[in-house]
PDB file of N, CA and C in Angstrom:
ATOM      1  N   UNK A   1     108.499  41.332  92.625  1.00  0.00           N
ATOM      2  CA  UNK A   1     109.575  40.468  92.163  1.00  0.00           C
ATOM      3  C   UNK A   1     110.024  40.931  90.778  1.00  0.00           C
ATOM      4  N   UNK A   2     111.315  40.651  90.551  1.00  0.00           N
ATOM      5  CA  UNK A   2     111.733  41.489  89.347  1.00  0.00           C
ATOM      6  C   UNK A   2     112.532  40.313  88.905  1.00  0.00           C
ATOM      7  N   UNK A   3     112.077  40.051  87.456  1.00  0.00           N
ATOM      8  CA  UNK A   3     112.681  39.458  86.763  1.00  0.00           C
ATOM      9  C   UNK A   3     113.593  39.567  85.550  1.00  0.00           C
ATOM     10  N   UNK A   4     115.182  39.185  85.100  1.00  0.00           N
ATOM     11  CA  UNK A   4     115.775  39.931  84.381  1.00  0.00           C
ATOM     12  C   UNK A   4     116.312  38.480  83.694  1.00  0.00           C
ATOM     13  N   UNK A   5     116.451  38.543  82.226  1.00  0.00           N
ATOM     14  CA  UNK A   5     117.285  37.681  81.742  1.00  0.00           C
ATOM     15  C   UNK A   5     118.774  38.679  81.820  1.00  0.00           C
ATOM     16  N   UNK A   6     119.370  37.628  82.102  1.00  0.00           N
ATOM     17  CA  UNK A   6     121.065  37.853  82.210  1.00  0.00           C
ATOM     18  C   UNK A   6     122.170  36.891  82.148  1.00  0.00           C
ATOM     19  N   UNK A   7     123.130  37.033  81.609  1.00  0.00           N
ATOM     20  CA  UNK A   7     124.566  36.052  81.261  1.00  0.00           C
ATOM     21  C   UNK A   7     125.409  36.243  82.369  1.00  0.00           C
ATOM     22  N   UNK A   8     125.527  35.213  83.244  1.00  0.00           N
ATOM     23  CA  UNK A   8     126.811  35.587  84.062  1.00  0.00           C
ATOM     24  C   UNK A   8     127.846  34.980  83.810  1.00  0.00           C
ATOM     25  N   UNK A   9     129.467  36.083  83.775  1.00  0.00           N
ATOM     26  CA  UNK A   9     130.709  35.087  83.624  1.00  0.00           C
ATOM     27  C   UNK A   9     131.279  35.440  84.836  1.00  0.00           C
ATOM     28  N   UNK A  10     131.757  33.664  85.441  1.00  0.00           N
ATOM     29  CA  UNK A  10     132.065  33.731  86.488  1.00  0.00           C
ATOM     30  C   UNK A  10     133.593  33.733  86.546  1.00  0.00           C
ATOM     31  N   UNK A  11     134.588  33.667  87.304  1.00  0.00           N
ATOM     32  CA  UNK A  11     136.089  34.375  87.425  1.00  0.00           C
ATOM     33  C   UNK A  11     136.421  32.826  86.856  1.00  0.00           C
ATOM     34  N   UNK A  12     136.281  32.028  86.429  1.00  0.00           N
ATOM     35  CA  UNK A  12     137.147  30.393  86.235  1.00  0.00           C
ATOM     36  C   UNK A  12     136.692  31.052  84.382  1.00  0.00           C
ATOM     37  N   UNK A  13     136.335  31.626  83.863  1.00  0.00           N
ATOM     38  CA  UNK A  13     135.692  31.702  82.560  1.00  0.00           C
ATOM     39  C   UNK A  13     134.488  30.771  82.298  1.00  0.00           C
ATOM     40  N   UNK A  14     133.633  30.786  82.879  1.00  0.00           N
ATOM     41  CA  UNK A  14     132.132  30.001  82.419  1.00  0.00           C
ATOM     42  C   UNK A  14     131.305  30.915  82.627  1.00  0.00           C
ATOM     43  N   UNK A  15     130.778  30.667  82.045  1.00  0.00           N
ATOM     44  CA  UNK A  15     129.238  31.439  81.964  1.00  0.00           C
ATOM     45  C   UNK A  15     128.021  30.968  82.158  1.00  0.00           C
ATOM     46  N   UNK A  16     126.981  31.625  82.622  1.00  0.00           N
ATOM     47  CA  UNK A  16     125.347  30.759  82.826  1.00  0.00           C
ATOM     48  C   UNK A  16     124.215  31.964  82.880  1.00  0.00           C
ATOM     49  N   UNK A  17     123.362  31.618  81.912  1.00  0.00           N
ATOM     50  CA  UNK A  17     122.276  32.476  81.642  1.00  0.00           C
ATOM     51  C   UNK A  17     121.231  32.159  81.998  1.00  0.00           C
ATOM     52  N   UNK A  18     120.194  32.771  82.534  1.00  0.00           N
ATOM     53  CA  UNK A  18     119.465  32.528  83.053  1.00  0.00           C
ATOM     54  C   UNK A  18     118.378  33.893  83.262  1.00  0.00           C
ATOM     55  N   UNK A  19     116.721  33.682  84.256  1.00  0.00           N
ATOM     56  CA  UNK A  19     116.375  35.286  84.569  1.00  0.00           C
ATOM     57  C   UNK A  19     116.612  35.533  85.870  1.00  0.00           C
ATOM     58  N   UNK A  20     117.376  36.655  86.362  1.00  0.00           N
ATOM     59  CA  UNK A  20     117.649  36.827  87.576  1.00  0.00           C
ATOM     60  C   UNK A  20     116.318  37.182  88.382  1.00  0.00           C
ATOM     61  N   UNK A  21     116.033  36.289  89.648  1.00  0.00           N
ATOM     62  CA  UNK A  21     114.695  36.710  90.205  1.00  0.00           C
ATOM     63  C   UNK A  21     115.427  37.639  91.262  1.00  0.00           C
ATOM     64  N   UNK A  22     114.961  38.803  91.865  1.00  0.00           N
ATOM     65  CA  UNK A  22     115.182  39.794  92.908  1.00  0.00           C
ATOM     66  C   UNK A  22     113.824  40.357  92.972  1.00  0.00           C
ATOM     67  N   UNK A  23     113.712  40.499  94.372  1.00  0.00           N
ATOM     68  CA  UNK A  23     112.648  41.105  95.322  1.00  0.00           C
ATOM     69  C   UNK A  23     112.964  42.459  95.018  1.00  0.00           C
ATOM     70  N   UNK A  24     112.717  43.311  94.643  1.00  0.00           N
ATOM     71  CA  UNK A  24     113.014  44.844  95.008  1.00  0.00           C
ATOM     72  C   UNK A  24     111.540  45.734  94.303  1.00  0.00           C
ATOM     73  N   UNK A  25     111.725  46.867  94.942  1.00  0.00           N
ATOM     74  CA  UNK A  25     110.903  48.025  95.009  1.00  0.00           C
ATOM     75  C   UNK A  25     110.603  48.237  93.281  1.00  0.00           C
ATOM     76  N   UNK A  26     109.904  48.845  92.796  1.00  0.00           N
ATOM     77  CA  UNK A  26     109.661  49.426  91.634  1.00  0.00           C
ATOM     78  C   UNK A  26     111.052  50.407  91.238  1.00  0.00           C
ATOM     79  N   UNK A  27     111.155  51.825  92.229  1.00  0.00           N
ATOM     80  CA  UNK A  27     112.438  52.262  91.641  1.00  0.00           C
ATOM     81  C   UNK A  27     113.598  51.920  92.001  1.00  0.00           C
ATOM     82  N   UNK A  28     114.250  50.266  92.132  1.00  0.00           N
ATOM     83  CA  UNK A  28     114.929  49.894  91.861  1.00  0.00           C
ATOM     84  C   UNK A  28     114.900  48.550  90.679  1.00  0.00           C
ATOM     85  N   UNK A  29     114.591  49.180  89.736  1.00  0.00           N
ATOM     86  CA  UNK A  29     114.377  48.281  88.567  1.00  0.00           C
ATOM     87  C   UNK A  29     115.768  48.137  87.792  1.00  0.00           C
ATOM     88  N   UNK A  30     116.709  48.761  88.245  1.00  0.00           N
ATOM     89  CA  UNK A  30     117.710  48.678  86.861  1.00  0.00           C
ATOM     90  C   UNK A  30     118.824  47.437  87.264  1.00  0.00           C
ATOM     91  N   UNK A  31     119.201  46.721  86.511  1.00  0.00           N
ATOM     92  CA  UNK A  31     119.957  45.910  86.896  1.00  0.00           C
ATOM     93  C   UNK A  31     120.575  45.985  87.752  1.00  0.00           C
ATOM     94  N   UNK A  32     121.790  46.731  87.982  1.00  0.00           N
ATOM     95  CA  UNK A  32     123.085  47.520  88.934  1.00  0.00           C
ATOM     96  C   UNK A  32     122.366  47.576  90.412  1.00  0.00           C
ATOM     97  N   UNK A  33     120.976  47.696  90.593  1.00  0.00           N
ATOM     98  CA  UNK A  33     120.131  47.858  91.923  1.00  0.00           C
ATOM     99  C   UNK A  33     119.985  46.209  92.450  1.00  0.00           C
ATOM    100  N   UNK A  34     119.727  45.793  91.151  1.00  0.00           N
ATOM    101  CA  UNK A  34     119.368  44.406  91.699  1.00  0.00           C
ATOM    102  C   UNK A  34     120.722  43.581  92.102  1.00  0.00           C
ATOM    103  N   UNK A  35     121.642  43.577  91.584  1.00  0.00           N
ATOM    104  CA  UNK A  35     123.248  43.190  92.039  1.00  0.00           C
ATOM    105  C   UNK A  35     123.505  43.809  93.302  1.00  0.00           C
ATOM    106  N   UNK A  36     123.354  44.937  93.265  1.00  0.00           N
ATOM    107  CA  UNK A  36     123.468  45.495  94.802  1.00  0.00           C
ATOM    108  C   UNK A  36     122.672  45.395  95.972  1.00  0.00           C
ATOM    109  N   UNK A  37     121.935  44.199  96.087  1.00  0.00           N
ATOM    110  CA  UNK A  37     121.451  44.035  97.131  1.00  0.00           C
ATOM    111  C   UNK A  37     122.234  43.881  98.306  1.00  0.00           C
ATOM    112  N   UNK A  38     121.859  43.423  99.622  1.00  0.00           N
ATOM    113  CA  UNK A  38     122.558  42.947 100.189  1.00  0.00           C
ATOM    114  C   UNK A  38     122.836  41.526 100.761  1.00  0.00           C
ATOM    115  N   UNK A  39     121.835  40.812  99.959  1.00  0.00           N
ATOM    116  CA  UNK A  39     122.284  39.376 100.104  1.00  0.00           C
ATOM    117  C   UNK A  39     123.429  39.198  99.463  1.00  0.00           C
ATOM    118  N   UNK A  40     124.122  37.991  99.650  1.00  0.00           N
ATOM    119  CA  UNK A  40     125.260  37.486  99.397  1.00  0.00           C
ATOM    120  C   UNK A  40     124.894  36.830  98.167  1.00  0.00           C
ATOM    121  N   UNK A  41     124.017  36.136  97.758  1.00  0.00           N
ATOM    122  CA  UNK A  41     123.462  34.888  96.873  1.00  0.00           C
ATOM    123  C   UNK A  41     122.613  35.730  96.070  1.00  0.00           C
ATOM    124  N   UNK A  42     122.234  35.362  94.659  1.00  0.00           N
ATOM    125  CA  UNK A  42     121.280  35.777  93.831  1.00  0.00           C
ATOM    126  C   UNK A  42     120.474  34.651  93.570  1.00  0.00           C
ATOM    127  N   UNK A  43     120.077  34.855  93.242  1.00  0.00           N
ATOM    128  CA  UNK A  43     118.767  33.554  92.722  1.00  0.00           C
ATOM    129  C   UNK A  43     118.461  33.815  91.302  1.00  0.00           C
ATOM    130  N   UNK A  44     118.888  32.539  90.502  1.00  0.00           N
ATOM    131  CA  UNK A  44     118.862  32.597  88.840  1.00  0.00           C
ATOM    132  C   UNK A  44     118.090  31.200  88.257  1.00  0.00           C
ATOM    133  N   UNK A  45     116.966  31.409  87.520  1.00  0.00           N
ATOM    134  CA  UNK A  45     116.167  30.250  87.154  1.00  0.00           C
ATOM    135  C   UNK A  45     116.637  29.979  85.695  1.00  0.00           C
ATOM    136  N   UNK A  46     116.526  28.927  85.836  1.00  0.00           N
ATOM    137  CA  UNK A  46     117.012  28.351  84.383  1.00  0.00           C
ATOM    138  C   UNK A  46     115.881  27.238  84.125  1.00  0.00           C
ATOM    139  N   UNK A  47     115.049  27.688  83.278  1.00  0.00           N
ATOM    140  CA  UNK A  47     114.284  26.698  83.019  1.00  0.00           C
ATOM    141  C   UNK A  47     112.597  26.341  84.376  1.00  0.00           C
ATOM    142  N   UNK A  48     113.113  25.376  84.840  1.00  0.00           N
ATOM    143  CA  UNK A  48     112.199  24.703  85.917  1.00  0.00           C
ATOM    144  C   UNK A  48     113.460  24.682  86.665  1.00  0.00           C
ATOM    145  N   UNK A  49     114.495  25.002  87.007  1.00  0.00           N
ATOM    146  CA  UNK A  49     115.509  24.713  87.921  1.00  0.00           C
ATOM    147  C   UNK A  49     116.024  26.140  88.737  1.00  0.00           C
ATOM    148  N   UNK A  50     116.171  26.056  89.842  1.00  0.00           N
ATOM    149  CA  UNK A  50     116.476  27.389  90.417  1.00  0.00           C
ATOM    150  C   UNK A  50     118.217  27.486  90.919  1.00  0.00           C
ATOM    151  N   UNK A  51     118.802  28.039  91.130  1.00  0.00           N
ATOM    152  CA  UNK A  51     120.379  28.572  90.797  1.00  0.00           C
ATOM    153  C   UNK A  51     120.471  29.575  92.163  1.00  0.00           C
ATOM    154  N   UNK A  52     121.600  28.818  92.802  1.00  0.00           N
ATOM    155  CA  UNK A  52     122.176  30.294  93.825  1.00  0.00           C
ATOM    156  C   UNK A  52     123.163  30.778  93.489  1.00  0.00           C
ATOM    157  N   UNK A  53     123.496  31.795  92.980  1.00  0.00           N
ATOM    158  CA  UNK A  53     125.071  32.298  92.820  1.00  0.00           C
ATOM    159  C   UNK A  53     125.846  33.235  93.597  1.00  0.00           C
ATOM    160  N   UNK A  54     127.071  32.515  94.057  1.00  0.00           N
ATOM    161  CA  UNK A  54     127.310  33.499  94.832  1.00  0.00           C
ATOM    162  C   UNK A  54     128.549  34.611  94.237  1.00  0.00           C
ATOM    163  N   UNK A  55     127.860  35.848  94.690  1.00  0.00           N
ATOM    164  CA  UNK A  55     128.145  37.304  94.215  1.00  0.00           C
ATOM    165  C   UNK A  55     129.321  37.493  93.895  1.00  0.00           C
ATOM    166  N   UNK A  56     130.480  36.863  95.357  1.00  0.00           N
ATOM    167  CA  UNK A  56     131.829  36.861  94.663  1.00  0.00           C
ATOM    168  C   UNK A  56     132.548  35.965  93.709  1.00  0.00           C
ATOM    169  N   UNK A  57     131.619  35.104  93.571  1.00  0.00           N
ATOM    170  CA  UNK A  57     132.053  34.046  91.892  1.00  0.00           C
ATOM    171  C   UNK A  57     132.029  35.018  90.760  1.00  0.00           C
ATOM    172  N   UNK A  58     131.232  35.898  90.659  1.00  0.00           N
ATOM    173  CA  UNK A  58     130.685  36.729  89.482  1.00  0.00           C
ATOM    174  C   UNK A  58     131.901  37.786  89.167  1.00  0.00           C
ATOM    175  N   UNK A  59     132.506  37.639  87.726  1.00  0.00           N
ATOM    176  CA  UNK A  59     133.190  38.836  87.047  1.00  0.00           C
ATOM    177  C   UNK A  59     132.733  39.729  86.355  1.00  0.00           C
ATOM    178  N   UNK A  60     131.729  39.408  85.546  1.00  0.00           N
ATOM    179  CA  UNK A  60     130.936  40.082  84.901  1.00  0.00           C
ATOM    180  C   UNK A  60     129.399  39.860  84.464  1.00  0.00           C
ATOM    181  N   UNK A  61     128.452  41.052  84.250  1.00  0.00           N
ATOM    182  CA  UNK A  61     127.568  40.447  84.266  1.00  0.00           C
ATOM    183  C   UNK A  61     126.802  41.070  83.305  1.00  0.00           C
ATOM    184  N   UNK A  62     125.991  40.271  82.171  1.00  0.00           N
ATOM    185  CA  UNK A  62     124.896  41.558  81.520  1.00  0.00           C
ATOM    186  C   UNK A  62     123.572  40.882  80.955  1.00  0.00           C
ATOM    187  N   UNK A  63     122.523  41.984  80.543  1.00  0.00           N
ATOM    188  CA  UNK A  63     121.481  41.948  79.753  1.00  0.00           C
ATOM    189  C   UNK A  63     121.882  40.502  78.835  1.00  0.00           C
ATOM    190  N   UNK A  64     120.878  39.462  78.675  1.00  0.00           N
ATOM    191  CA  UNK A  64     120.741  38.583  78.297  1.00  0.00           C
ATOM    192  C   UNK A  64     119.200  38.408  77.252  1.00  0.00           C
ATOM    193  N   UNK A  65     119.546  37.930  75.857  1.00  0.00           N
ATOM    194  CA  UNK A  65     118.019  38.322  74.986  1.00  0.00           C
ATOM    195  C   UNK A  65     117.268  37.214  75.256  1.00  0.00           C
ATOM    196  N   UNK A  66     116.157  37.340  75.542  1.00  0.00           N
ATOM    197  CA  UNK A  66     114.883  36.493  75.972  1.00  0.00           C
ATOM    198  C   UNK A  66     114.552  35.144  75.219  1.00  0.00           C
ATOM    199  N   UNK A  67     114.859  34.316  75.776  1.00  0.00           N
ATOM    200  CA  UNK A  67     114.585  33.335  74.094  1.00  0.00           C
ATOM    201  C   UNK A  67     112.869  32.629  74.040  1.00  0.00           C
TER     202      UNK A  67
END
C-alpha cells in the first residue's frame, strides 16, 4: 500500500488534501503511477475519514507537505 500526501484541485476550483492510499507494486512508487491506475475512484484519507474521488473531477494534482 502506498501512501502519498497530496492536494487535489478539482475542475469547480476547490481543493482537498489529504494521503492518497493506492495498492501498487514497489516500482510503481511515483505519483503519475499511482493516478494511472485503472480504477476510476482514488481513495484519499483525511484524518479518520476516508474520501472517494472520482478521477474525472480532478484538474490538477500535487505533492502535499506532511503536517
Amino acid at each position: 500500500m502506498r501512501i502519498l500526501p497530496v492536494s487535489f484541485q478539482f475542475i469547480d476550483q476547490t481543493t482537498l488534501g489529504g494521503e492518497l492510499m493506492v495498492d501498487a507494486p514497489e516500482e510503481k512508487s511515483r505519483l503519475s503511477d499511482c493516478l494511472n491506475t485503472t480504477h476510476r475512484f482514488l481513495c484519499l484519507r483525511i484524518g479518520t475519514k476516508i474520501y472517494y474521488v472520482d478521477k474525472d473531477a480532478i484538474r490538477k494534482v500535487a505533492y502535499a507537505e506532511k503536517r
